[in-house]
Protein backbone atom coordinates (compact mmCIF):
# COMPACT_ATOMS: atom_id res chain seq x y z
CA UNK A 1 0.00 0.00 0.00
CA UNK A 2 1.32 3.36 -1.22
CA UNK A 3 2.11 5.94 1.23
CA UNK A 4 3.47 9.70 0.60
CA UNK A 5 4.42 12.67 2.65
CA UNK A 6 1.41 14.83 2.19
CA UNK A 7 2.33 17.97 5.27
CA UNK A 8 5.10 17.79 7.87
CA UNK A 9 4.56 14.85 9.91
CA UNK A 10 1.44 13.66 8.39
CA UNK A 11 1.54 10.58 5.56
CA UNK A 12 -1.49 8.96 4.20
CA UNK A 13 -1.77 5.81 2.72
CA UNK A 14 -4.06 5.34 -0.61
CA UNK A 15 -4.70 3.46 -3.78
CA UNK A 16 -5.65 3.98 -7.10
CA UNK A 17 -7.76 2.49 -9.97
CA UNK A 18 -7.73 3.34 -13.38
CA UNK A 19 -5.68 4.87 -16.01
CA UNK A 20 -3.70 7.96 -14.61
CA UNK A 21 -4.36 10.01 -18.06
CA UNK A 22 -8.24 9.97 -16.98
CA UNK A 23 -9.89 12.92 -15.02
CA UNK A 24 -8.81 12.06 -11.28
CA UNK A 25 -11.71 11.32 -9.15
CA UNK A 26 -10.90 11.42 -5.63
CA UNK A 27 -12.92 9.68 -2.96
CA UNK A 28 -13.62 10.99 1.13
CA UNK A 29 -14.01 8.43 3.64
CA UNK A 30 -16.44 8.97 6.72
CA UNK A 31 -15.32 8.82 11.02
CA UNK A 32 -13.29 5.83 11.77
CA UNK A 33 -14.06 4.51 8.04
CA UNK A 34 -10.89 3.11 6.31
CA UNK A 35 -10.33 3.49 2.67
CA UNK A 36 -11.84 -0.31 2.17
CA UNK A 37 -15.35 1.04 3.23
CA UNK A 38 -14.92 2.06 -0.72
CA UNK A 39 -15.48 -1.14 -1.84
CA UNK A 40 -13.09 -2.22 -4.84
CA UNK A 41 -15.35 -3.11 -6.90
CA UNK A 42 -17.39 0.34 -6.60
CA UNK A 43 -14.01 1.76 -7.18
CA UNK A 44 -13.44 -0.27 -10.77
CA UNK A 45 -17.02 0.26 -11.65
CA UNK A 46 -16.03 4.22 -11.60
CA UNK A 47 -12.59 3.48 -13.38
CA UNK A 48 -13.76 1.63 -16.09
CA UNK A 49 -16.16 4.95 -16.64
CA UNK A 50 -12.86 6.73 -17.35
CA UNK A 51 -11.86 7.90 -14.30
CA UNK A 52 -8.55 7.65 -12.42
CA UNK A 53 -10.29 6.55 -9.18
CA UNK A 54 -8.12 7.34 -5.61
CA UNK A 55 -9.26 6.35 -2.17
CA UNK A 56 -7.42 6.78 0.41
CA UNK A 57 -7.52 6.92 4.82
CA UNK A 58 -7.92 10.09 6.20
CA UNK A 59 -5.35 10.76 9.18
CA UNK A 60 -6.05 9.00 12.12
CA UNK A 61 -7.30 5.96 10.31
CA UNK A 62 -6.11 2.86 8.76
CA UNK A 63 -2.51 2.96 7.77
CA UNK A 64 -2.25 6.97 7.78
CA UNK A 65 -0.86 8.99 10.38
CA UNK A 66 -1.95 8.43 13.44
CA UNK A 67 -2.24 11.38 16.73
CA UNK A 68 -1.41 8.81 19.26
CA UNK A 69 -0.03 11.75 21.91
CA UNK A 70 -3.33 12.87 21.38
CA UNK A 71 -5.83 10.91 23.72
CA UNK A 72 -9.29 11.78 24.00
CA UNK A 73 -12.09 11.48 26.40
CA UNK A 74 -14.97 11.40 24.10
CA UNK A 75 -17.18 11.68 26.66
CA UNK A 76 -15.46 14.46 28.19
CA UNK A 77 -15.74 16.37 25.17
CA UNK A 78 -19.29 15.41 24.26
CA UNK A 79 -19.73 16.68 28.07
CA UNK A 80 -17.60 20.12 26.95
CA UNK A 81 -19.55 20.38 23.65
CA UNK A 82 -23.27 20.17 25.54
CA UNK A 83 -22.54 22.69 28.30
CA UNK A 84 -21.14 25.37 25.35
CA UNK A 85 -17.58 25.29 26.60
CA UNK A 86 -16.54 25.49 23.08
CA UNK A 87 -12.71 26.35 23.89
CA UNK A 88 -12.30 23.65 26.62
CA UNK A 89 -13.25 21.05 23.52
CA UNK A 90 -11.70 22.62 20.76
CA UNK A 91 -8.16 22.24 23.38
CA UNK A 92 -8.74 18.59 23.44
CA UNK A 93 -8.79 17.67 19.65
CA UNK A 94 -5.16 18.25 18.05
CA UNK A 95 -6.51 18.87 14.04
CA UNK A 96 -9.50 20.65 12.19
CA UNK A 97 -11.46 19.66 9.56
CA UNK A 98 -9.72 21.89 7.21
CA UNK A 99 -6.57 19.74 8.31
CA UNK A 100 -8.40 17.32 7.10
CA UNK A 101 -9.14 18.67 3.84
CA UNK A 102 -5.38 19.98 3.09
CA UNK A 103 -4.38 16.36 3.79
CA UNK A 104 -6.82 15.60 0.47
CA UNK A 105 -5.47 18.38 -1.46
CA UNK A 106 -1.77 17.59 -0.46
CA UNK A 107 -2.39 13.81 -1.50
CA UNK A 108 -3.55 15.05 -5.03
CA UNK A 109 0.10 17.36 -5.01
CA UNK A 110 1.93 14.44 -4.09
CA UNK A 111 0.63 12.73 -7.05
CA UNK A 112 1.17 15.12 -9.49
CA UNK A 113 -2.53 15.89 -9.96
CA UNK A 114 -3.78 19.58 -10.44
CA UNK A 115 -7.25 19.51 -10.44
CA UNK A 116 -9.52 16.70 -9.62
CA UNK A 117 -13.42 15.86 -9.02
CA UNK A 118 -14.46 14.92 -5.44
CA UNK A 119 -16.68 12.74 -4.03
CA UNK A 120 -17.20 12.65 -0.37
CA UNK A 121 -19.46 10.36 1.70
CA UNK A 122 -20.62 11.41 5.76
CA UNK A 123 -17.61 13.43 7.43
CA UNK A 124 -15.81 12.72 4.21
CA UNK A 125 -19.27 14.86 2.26
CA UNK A 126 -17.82 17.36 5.00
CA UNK A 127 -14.04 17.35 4.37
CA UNK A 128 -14.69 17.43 0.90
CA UNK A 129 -17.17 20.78 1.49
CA UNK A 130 -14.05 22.39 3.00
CA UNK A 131 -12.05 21.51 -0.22
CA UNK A 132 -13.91 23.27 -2.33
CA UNK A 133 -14.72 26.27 -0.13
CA UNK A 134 -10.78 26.37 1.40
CA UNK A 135 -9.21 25.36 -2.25
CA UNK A 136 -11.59 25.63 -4.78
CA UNK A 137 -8.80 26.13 -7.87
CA UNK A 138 -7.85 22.31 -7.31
CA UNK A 139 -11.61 20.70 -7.72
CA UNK A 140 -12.89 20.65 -10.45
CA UNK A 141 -16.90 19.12 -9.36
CA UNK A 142 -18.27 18.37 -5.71
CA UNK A 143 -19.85 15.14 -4.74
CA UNK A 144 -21.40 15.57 -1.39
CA UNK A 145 -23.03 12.15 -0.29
CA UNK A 146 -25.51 11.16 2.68
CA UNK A 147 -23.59 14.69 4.66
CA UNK A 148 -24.36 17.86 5.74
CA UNK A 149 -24.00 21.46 6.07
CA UNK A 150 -23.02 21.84 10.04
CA UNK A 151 -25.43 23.56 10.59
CA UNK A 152 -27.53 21.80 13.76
CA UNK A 153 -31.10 21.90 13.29
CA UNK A 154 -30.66 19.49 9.68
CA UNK A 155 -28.95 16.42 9.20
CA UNK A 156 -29.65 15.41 12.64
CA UNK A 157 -29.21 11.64 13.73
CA UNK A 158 -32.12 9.36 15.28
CA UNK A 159 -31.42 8.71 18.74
CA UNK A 160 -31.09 5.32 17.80
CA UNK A 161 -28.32 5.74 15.37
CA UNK A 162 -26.26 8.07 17.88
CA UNK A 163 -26.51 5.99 20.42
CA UNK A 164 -24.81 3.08 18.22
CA UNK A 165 -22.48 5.85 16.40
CA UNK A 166 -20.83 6.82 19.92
CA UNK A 167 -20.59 3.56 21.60
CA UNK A 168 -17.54 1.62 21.24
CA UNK A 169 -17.30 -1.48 20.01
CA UNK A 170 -15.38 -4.23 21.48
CA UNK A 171 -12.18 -4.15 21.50
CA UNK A 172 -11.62 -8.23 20.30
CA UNK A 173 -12.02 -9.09 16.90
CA UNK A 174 -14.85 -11.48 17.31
CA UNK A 175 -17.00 -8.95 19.47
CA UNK A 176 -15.81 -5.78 17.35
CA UNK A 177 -17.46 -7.56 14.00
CA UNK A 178 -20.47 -8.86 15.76
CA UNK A 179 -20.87 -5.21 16.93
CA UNK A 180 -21.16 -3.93 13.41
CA UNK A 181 -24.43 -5.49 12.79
CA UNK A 182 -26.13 -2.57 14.94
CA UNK A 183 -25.52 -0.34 11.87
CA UNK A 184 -28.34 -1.96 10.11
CA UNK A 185 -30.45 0.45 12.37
CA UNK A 186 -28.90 3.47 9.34
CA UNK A 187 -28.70 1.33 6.49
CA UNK A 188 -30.97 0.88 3.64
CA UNK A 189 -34.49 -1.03 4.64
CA UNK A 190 -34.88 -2.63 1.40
CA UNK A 191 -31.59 -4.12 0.99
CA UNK A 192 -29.81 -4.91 4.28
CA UNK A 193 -26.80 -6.58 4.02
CA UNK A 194 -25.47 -8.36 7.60
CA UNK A 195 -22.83 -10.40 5.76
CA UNK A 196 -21.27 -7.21 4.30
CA UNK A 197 -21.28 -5.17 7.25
CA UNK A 198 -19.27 -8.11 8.72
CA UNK A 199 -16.87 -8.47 6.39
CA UNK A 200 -15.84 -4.82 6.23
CA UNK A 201 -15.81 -4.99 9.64
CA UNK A 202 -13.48 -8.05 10.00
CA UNK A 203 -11.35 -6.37 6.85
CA UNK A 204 -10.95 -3.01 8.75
CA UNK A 205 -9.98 -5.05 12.21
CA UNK A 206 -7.45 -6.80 10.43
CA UNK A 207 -6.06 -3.90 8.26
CA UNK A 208 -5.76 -1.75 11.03
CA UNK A 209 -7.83 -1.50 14.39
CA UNK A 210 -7.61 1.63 15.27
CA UNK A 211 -10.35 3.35 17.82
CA UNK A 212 -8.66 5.68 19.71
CA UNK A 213 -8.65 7.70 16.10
CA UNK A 214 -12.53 8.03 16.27
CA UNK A 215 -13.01 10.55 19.04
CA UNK A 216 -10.95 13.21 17.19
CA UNK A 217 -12.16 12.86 14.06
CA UNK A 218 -15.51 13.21 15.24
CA UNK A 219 -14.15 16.08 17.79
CA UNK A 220 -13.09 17.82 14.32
CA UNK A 221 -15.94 16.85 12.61
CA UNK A 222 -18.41 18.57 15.22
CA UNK A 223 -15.99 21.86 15.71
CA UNK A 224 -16.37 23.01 12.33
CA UNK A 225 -19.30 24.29 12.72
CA UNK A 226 -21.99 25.61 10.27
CA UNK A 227 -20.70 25.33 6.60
CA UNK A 228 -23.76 27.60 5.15
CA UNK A 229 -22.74 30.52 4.04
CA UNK A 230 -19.27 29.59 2.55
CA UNK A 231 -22.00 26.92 0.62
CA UNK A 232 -23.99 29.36 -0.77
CA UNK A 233 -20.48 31.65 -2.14
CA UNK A 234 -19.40 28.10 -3.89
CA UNK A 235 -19.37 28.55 -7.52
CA UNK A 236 -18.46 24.40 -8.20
CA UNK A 237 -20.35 22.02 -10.21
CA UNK A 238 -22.09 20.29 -7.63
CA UNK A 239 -24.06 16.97 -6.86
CA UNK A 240 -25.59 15.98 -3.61
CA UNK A 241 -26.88 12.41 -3.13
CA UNK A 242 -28.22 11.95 -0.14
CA UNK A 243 -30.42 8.10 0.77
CA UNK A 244 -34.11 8.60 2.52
CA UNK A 245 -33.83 5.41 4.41
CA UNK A 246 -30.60 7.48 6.66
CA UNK A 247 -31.22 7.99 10.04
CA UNK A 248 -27.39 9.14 10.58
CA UNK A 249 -27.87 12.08 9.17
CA UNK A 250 -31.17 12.85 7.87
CA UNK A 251 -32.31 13.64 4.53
CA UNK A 252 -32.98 17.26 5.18
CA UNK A 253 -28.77 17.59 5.09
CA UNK A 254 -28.25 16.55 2.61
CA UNK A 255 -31.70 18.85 1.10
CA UNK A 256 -30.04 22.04 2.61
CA UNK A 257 -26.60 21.57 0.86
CA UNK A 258 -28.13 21.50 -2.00
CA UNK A 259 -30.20 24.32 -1.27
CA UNK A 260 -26.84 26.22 -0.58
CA UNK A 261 -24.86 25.67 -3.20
CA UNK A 262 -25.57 27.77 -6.70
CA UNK A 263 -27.06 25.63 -8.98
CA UNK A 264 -26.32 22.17 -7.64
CA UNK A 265 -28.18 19.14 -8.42
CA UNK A 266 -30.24 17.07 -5.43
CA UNK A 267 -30.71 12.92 -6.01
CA UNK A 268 -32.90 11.38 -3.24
CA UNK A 269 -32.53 7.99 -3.24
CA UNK A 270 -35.49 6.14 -2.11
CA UNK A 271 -33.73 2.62 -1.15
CA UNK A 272 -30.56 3.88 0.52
CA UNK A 273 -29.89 4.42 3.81
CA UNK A 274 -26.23 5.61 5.41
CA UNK A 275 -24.37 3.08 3.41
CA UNK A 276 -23.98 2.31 -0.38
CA UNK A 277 -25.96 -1.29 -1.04
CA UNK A 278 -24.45 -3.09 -3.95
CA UNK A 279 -27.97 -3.06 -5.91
CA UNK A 280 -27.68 0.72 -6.20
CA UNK A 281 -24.33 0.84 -7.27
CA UNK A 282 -25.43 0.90 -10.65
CA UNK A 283 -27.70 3.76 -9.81
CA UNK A 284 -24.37 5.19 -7.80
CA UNK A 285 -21.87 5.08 -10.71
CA UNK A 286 -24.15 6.62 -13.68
CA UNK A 287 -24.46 9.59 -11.01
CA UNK A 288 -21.13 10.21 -10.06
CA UNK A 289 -20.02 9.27 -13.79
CA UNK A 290 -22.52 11.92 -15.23
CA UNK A 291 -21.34 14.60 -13.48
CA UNK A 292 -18.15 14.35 -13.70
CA UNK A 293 -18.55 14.21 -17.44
CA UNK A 294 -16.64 16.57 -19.41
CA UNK A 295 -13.86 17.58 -16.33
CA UNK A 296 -10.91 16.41 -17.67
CA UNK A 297 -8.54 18.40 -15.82
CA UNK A 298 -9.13 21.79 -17.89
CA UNK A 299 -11.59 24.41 -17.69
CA UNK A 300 -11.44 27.48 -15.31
CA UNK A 301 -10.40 27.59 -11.65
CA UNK A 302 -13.55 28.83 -10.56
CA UNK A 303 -15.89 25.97 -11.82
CA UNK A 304 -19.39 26.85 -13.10
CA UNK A 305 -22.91 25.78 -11.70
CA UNK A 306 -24.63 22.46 -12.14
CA UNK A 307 -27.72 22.27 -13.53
CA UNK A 308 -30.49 20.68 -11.61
């Protein structure tokens, strides 16, 4: 597995699909979520669609750099967070999101690739905002997918779902992928898949298990705040898909980024929840693949507007 120097101190760890003389297409991981939770063969479907597919782990996951002098008390900081004591929280999580998103756009330098489209799925819908509102000259479309705009009163979870989404799972193999079944509660109703969940699950264990990374990615996550109005100043291409059956982060997120952003495109998918079922990858690829039609690496540095 590939890894390059991407900011001092800070490597990530990524792989690519495709032909290198396509349009780059460069996909955003969620919290916790290694680069595997792209599944490979989603990644060739997009390929073989003429793109030059990357995924890749965000810091503090899988095989990238990891903040280990970092600890965190999520509970503490939940605790912070809840009584307003914004700058006692924002002391105990080391990065930002925009950190985040410069570890993205760095990746892409390292590479050699100047502009690129980007497609970003929960946190990673968020990380990717911030690359096109923080460095808009090197994106060339926006895919925002089953995210939000930070802004609290949309995109909230079911009490359900956050319960499951901040309580760890076991720390042994057999109890951590036994524990991944509980995300059937945000996944799509019409085509739940147990057997997947566990596999990704065992895959991630055994590529690298890796908690202690959670808490401050979701400390950055929750600390950047309301996204609207840089949203509404983007002048990108952009598509937001966003799955009706998600009770992560509700429809109405995904509704208001699209509201935001100039011209940009809004696909509600009736059958998805907060994952990407294999039966709508079809649906999925023609999507992404449409577009990101026409992006080939040229055009101006200020995008244009999507048509809904």
């Amino acid at each position: 597995m590939p890894v390059v120097r991407v900011a001092p101190n800070v490597d990530i760890a990524y792989e690519r699909f495709g032909s290198p003389d396509d349009p780059a297409l460069l996909l955003v991981m969620g919290v916790g979520a290694q680069l595997i939770a792209w599944h490979e063969d989603l990644c060739r479907l997009l390929a073989e669609r003429g793109r030059h597919v990357i995924r890749y782990d965000n810091r503090d996951c899988g095989l990238s750099t990891k903040w280990d002098r970092h600890p965190v008390d999520l509970a503490a900081f939940v605790s912070a967070v809840s009584h307003g004591d914004i700058p006692a929280a924002q002391g105990m999580i080391p990065y930002t999101l925009s950190d985040m998103a410069a570890d993205g756009i760095g990746l892409l330098t390292a590479l050699g690739i100047e502009r690129a489209h980007v497609v970003g799925a929960s946190m990673g819908g968020m990380i990717a905002q911030r690359m096109a509102i923080e460095h808009p000259a090197r994106i060339l479309t926006l895919t925002s997918m089953m995210s939000s705009t930070g802004e609290p009163e949309v995109g909230r979870s079911s009490a359900r779902a956050q319960q499951i989404l901040f309580t760890p799972r076991p720390a042994d193999r057999d109890g951590y992928v036994r524990a991944a079944e509980a995300e059937t509660v945000w996944a799509s109703r019409r085509y739940p898949d147990v057997a997947a969940l566990r596999e990704l699950a065992a895959a991630s264990y055994d590529r690298a298990y890796y908690p202690a990374g959670v808490a401050r990615q979701l400390g950055a996550m929750v600390l950047d705040g309301s996204r609207a109005a840089a949203l509404a100043r983007l002048r990108l291409p952009t598509l937001v898909i966003h799955g009706l059956d998600d009770t992560l982060i509700d429809p109405s997120g995904g509704r208001r980024t699209a509201e935001l952003i100039p011209g940009a495109e809004l696909v509600l998918m009736p059958d998805m929840g907060h994952d990407r079922p294999k039966h709508l990858w079809p649906d999925l690829v023609d999507a992404i693949a449409g577009h990101t039609d026409g992006g080939g690496g040229t055009g101006p540095t200020d995008g244009g507007q999507a048509t809904t």
